[in-house]
Protein backbone atom coordinates (compact mmCIF):
# COMPACT_ATOMS: atom_id res chain seq x y z
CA UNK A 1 -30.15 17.39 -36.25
CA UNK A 2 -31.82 15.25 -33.96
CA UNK A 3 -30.97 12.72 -31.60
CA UNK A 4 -31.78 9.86 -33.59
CA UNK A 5 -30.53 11.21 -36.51
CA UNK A 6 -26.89 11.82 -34.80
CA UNK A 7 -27.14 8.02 -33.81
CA UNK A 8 -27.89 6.65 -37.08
CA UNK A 9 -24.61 9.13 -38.48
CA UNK A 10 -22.17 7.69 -35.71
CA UNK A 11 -23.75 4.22 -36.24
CA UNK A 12 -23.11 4.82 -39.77
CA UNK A 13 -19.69 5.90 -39.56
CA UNK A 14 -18.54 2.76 -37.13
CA UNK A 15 -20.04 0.73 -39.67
CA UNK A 16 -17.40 2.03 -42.33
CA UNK A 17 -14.46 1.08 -40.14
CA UNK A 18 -12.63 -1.89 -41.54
CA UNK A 19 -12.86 -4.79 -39.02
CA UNK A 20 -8.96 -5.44 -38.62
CA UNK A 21 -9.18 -1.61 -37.73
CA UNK A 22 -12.05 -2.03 -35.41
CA UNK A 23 -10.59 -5.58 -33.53
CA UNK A 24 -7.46 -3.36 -32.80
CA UNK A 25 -9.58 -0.59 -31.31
CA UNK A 26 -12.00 -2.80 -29.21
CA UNK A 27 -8.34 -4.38 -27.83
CA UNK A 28 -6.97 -1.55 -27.07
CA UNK A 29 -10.16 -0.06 -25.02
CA UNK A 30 -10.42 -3.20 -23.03
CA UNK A 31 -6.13 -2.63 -22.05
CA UNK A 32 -7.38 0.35 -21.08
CA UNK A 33 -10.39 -0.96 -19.44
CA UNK A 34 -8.51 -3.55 -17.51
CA UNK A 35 -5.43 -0.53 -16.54
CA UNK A 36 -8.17 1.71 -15.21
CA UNK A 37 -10.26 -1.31 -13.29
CA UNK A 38 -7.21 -1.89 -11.52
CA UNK A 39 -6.01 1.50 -10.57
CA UNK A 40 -9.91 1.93 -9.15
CA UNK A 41 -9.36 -0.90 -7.03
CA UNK A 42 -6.52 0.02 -5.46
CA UNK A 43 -7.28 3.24 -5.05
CA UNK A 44 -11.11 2.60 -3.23
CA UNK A 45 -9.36 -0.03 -1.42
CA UNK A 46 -6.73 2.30 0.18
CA UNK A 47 -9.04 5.01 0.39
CA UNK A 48 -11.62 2.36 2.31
CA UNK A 49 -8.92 1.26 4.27
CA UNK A 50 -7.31 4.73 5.77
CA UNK A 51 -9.35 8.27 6.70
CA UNK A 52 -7.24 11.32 5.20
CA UNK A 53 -4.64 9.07 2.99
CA UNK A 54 -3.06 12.00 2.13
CA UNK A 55 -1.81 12.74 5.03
CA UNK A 56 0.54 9.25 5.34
CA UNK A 57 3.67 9.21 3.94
CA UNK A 58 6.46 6.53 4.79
CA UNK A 59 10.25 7.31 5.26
CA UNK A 60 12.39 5.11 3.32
CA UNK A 61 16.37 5.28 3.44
CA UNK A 62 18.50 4.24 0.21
CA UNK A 63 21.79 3.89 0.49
CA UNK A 64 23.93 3.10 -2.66
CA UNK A 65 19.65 2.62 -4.37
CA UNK A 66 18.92 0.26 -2.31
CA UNK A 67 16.53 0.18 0.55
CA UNK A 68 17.22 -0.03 3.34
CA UNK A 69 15.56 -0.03 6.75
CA UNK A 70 15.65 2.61 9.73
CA UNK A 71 17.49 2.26 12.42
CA UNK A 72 16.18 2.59 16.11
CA UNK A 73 18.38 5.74 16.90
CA UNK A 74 17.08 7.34 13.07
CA UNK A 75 13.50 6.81 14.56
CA UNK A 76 14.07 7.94 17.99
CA UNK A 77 15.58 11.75 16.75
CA UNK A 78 13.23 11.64 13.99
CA UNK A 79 10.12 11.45 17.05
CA UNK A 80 11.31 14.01 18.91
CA UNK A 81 12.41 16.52 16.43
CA UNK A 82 10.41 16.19 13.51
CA UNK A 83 7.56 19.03 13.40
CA UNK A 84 5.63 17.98 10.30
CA UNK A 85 4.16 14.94 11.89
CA UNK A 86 0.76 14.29 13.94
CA UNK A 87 2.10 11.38 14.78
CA UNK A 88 5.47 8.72 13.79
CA UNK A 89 5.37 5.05 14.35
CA UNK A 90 7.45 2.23 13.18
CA UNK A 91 6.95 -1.43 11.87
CA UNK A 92 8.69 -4.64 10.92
CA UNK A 93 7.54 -8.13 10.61
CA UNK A 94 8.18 -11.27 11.95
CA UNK A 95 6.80 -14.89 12.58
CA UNK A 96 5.21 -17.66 15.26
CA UNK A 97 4.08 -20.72 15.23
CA UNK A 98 0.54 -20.40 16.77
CA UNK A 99 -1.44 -23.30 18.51
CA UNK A 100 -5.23 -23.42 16.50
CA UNK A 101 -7.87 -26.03 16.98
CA UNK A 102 -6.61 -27.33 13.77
CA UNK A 103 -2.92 -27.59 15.27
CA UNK A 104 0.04 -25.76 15.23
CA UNK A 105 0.64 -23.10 12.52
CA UNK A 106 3.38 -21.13 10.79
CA UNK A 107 1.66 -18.05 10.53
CA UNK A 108 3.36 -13.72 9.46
CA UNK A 109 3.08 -11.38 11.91
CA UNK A 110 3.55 -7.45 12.56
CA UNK A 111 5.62 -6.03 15.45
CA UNK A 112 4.09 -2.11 15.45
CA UNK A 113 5.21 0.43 17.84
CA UNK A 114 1.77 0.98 20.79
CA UNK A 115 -0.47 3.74 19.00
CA UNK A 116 0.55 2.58 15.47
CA UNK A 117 -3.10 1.46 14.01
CA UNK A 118 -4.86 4.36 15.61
CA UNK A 119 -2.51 6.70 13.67
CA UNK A 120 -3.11 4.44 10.68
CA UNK A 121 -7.19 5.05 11.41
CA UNK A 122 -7.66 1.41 11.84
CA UNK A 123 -10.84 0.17 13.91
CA UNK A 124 -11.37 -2.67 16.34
CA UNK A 125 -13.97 -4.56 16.47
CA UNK A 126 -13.02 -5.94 20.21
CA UNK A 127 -10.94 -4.64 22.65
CA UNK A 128 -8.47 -1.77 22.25
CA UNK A 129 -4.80 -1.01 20.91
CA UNK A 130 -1.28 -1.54 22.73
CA UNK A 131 -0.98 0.61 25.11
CA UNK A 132 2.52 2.43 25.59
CA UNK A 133 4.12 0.27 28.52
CA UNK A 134 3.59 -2.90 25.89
CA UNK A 135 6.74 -1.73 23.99
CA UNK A 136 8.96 -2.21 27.14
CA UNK A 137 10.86 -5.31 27.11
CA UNK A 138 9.26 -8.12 29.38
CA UNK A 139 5.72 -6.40 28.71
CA UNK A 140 5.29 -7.11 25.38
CA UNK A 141 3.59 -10.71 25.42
CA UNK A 142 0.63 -8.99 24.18
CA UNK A 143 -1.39 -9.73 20.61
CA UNK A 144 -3.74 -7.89 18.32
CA UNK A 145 -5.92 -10.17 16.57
CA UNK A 146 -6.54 -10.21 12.54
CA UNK A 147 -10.73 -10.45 12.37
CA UNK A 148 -10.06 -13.42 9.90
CA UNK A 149 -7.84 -15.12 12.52
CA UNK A 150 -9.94 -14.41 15.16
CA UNK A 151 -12.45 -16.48 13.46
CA UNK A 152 -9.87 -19.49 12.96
CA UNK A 153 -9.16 -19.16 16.64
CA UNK A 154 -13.24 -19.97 17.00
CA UNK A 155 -14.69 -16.56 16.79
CA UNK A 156 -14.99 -16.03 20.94
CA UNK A 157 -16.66 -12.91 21.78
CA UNK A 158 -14.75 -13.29 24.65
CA UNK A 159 -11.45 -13.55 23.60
CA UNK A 160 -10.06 -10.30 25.37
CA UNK A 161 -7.91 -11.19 28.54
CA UNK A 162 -7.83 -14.64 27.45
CA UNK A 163 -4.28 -16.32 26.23
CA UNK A 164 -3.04 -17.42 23.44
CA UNK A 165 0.06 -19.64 22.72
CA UNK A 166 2.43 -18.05 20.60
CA UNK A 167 5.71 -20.17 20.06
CA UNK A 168 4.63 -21.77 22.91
CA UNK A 169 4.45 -18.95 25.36
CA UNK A 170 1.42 -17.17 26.60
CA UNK A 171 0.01 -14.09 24.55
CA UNK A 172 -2.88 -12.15 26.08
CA UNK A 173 -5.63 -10.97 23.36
CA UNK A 174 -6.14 -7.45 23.82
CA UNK A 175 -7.49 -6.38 20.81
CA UNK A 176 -9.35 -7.87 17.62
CA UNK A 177 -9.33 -5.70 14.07
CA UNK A 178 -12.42 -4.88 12.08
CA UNK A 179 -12.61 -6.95 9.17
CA UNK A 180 -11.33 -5.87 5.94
CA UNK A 181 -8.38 -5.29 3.87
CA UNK A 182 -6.29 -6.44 7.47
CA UNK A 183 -7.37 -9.65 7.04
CA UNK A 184 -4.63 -9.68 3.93
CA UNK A 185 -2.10 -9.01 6.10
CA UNK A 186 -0.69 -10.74 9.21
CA UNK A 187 -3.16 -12.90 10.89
CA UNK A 188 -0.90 -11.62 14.52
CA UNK A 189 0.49 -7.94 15.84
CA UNK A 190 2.77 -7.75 18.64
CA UNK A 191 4.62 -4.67 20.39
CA UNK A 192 7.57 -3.58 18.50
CA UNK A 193 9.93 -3.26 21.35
CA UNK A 194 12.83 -0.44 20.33
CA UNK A 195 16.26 -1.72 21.26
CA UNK A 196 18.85 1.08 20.76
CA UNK A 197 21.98 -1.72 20.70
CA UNK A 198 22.66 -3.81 18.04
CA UNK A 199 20.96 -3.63 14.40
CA UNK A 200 17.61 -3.71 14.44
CA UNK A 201 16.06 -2.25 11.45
CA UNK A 202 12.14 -1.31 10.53
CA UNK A 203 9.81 1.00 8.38
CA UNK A 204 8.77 4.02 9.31
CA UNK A 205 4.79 5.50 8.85
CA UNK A 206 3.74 9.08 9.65
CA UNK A 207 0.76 10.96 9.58
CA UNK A 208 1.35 14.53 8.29
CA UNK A 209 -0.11 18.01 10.11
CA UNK A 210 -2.76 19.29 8.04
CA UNK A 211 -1.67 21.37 5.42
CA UNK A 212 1.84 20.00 5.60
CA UNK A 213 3.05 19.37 1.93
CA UNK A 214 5.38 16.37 1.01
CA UNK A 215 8.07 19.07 0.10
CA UNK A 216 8.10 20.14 3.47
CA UNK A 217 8.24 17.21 5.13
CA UNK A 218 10.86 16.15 3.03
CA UNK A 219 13.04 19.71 3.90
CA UNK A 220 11.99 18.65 7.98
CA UNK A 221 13.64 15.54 7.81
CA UNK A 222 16.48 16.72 5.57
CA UNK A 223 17.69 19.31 8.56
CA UNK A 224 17.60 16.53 11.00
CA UNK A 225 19.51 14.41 8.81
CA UNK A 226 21.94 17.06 8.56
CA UNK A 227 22.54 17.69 12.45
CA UNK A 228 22.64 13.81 13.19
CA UNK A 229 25.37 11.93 11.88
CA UNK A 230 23.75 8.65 12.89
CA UNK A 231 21.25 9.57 10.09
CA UNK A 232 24.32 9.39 7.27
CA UNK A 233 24.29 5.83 8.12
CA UNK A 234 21.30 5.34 6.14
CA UNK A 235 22.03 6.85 3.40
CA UNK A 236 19.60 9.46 1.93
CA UNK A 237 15.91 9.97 3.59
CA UNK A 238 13.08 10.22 0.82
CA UNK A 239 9.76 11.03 2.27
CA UNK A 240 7.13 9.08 -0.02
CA UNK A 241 3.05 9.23 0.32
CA UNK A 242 2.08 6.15 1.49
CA UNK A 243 -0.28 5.28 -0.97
CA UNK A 244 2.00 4.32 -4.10
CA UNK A 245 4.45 3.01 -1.47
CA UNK A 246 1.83 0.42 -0.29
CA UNK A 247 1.25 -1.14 -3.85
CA UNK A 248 2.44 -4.44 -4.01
CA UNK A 249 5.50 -5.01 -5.91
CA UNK A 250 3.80 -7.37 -8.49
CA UNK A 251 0.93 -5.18 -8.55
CA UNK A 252 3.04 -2.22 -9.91
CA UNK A 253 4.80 -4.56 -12.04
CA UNK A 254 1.34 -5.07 -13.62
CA UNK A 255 0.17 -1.86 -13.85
CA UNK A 256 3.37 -0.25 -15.62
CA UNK A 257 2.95 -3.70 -17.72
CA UNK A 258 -0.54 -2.63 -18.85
CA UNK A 259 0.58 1.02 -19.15
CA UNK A 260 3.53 -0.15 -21.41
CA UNK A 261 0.91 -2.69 -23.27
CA UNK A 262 -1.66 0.43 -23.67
CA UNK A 263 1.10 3.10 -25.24
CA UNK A 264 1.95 -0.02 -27.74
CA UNK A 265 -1.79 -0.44 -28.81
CA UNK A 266 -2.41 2.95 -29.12
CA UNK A 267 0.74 3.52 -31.56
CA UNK A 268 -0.51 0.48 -33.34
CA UNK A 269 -3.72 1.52 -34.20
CA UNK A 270 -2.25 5.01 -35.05
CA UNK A 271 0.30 3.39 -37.61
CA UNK A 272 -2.75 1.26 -38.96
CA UNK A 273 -5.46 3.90 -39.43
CA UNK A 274 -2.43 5.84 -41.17
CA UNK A 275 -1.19 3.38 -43.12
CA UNK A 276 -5.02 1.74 -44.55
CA UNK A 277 -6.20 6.22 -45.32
CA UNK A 278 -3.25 5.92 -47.14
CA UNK A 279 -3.53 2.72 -49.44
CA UNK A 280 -7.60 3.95 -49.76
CA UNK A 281 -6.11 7.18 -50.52
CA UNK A 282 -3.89 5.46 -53.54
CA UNK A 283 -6.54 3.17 -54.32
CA UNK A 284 -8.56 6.13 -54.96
CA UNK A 285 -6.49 7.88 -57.17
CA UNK A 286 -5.94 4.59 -59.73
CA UNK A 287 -9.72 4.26 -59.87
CA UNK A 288 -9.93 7.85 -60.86
């Protein structure tokens, strides 16, 4: 049969599809359409946004199934014992009010432990990264520019060295992000400076060896969970790749929505085809 011939036969076939039948379907593909579009997008935006995903994971303690955050002393045993890990840093976020040529503003922040975006595979487009003596107190009035932000702050080439006023106190540029998916985010960084008193709480991001499996990450932490009884504190440890963790809370909410929405359509259209075959079917018979 030839190519044209198999056209005209599918043409043909659509063409004997009963249009309540064939509204349904065209629905259905474009919930499915819509479902896939957006797990594309988040997936060639992670993938655009980190080298090796695969290799992050975040550490999350629940306690009672609820989140909760890491404590300092967690992160400090988990550093220096942990042997799955190219690398461990932690993050938590904060706020200033920032002085702009428009005025003051309110603007998020990110307090990440020095050598945090490097492990993340983040690039600058000026200057350079915290270095490790800007997480000791007293050292840390130090920023890390958002590209978007350094473009509200007048896009100076020169910006690195120079001070910005942060809550009213001094904060010396040292490094501007490449643009991108950052410019999301916090429009500031600062140093994340570890105090082992009192209740300070934060997430936790590693990078994985290579060939390092989730599973055994997950049994690494688990044995120094087990030798530390700080680490009972915060309930159970579940090592999580970072790229479902990163999604958005409404985003997920959307996606299982559309997942849901596409399971209903395609029992719908199941239940209809069945149900009109059958009636035809019947119809059939009483002609006969």
């Amino acid at each position: 049969m030839s190519s044209t011939s198999k056209q005209n036969s599918v043409l043909a076939a659509l063409r004997k599809i009963p249009r309540p039948i064939f509204g349904v379907l065209a629905v259905f593909a474009l919930g499915l359409g819509v479902n896939t579009a957006i797990f594309t997008v988040s997936y060639l935006e992670f993938d655009g946004l980190y080298p090796r995903p695969d290799e992050l994971v975040v550490l999350r303690s629940k306690m009672q199934r609820h989140e909760n955050g890491i404590s300092t002393g967690d992160f400090a045993n988990w550093r220096k014992q942990a042997t799955v890990f190219q690398d461990l840093h932690a993050s938590t976020e904060g706020a200033f009010r920032v002085t702009t040529p428009d005025g003051m503003e309110n603007v998020a922040a990110s307090l990440v432990t020095p050598g945090f975006y490097p492990m993340m595979g983040d690039r600058f487009y000026l200057g350079y990264d915290f270095i490790s003596e800007d997480g000791m107190p007293g050292r840390n009035r130090v920023v890390i520019l958002a590209h978007a932000m350094w473009k509200r702050l007048g896009a100076n080439p020169g910006i690195i060295g120079t001070a910005i006023l942060m809550d009213g106190e001094p904060y010396t540029v040292v490094g501007v992000l490449a643009p991108g998916l950052r410019d999301r985010g916090a429009p500031v960084t600062v140093p994340l400076v570890l105090k082992p008193e009192g209740d300070q709480r934060m997430n936790v991001v590693g990078r994985l060896r290579p060939g390092v499996s989730i599973r055994e990450a997950q049994a690494n932490i688990d044995l120094i969970v087990s030798r530390t009884t700080r680490s009972l504190e915060s309930g159970r440890i579940s090592v999580e790749p970072i790229r479902g963790a990163s999604l958005p809370k409404d985003r997920k909410l959307v996606i299982w929505l559309l997942l849901g929405g596409g399971v209903f359509f395609l029992l719908f259209v199941c239940a209809s085809v069945a149900n009109l075959l059958r009636l035809r079917a019947d119809a059939g018979y009483q002609v006969h």
